[in-house]
Protein backbone atom coordinates (compact mmCIF):
# COMPACT_ATOMS: atom_id res chain seq x y z
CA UNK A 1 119.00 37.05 183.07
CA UNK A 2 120.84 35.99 185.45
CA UNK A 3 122.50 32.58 183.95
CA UNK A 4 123.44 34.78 180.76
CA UNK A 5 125.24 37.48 182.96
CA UNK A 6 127.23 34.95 184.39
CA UNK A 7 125.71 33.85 188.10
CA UNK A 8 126.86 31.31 189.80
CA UNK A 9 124.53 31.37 192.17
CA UNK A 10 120.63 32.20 192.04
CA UNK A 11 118.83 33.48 195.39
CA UNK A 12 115.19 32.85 195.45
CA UNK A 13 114.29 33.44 198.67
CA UNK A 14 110.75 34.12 197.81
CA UNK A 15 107.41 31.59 196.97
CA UNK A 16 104.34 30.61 196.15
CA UNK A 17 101.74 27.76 196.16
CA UNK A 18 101.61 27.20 192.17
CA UNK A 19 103.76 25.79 189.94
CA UNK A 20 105.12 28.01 187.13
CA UNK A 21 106.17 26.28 183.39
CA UNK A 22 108.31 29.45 182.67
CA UNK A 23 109.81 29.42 186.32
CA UNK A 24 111.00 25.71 186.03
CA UNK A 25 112.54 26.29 182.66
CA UNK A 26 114.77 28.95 183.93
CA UNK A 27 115.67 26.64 186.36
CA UNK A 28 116.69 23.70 183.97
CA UNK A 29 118.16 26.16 182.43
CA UNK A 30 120.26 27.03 185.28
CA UNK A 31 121.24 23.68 185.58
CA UNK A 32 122.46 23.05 182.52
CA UNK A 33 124.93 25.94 182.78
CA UNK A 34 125.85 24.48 186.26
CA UNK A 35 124.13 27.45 188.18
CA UNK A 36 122.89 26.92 191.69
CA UNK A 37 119.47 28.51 192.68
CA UNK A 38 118.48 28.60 196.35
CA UNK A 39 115.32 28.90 197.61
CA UNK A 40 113.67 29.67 200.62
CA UNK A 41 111.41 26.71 202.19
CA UNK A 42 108.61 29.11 202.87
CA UNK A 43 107.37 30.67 206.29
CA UNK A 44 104.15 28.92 206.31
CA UNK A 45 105.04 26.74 209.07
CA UNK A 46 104.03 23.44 206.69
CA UNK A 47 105.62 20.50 205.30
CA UNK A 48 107.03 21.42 201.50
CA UNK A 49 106.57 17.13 200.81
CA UNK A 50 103.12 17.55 200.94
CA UNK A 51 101.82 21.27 200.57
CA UNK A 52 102.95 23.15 197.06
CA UNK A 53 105.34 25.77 197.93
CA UNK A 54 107.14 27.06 194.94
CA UNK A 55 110.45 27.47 193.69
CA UNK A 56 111.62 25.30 196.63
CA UNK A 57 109.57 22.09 195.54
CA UNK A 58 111.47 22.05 192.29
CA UNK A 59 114.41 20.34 194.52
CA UNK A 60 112.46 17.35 193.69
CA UNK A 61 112.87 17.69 190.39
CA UNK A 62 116.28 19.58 189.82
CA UNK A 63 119.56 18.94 191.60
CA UNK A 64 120.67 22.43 191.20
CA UNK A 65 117.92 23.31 193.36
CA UNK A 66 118.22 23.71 197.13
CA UNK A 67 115.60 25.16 199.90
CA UNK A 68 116.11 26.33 202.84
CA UNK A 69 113.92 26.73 205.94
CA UNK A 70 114.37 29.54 208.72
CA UNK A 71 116.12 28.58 212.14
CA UNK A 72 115.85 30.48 215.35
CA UNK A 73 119.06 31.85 217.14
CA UNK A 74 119.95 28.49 218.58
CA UNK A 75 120.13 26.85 215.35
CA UNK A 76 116.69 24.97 215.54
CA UNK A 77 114.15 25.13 212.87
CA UNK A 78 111.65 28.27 213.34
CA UNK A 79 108.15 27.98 214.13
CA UNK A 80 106.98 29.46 210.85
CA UNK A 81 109.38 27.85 208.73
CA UNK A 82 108.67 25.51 206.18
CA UNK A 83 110.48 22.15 206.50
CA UNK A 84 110.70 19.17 204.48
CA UNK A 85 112.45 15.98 204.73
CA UNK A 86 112.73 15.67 200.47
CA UNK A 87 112.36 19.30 199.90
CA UNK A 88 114.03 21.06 202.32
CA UNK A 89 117.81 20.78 202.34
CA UNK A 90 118.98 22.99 204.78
């Protein structure tokens, strides 16, 4: 919906432990119209490399994919947040 109305940008700030088929198509998808989807890392307070957290584990597989973990005031990463050395970009 959104790639066909024009987006530029896709906010997914919202997850799961399971992979979805239909969910990574719309996000190659994305990518080939040169859409950006951000993700959010997750607030499990795990590491995305290892644990399935989903869409922000397809940053593995799709460079139009970023995550992004939670940060406290001061900048440093929250104690719930989700991190992730080659998941989470930001």
């Amino acid at each position: 919906y959104a790639v066909k109305n024009g987006a530029k940008v896709i906010n997914a700030s919202w997850g799961g432990s399971g992979a979805d088929a239909n969910l990574a198509d719309a996000i190659a998808r994305a990518r080939a119209a040169g859409v950006i989807v951000v993700t959010s890392a997750g607030n499990d307070g795990q590491n995305d490399d290892t644990a399935g957290q989903y869409p922000a584990n397809y940053a593995r597989d799709y460079d139009n994919t970023i995550a992004v973990a939670a940060t406290t005031k001061s900048g440093t990463l929250a104690s719930f947040s989700n991190y992730g050395a080659g998941t989470v970009a930001v």
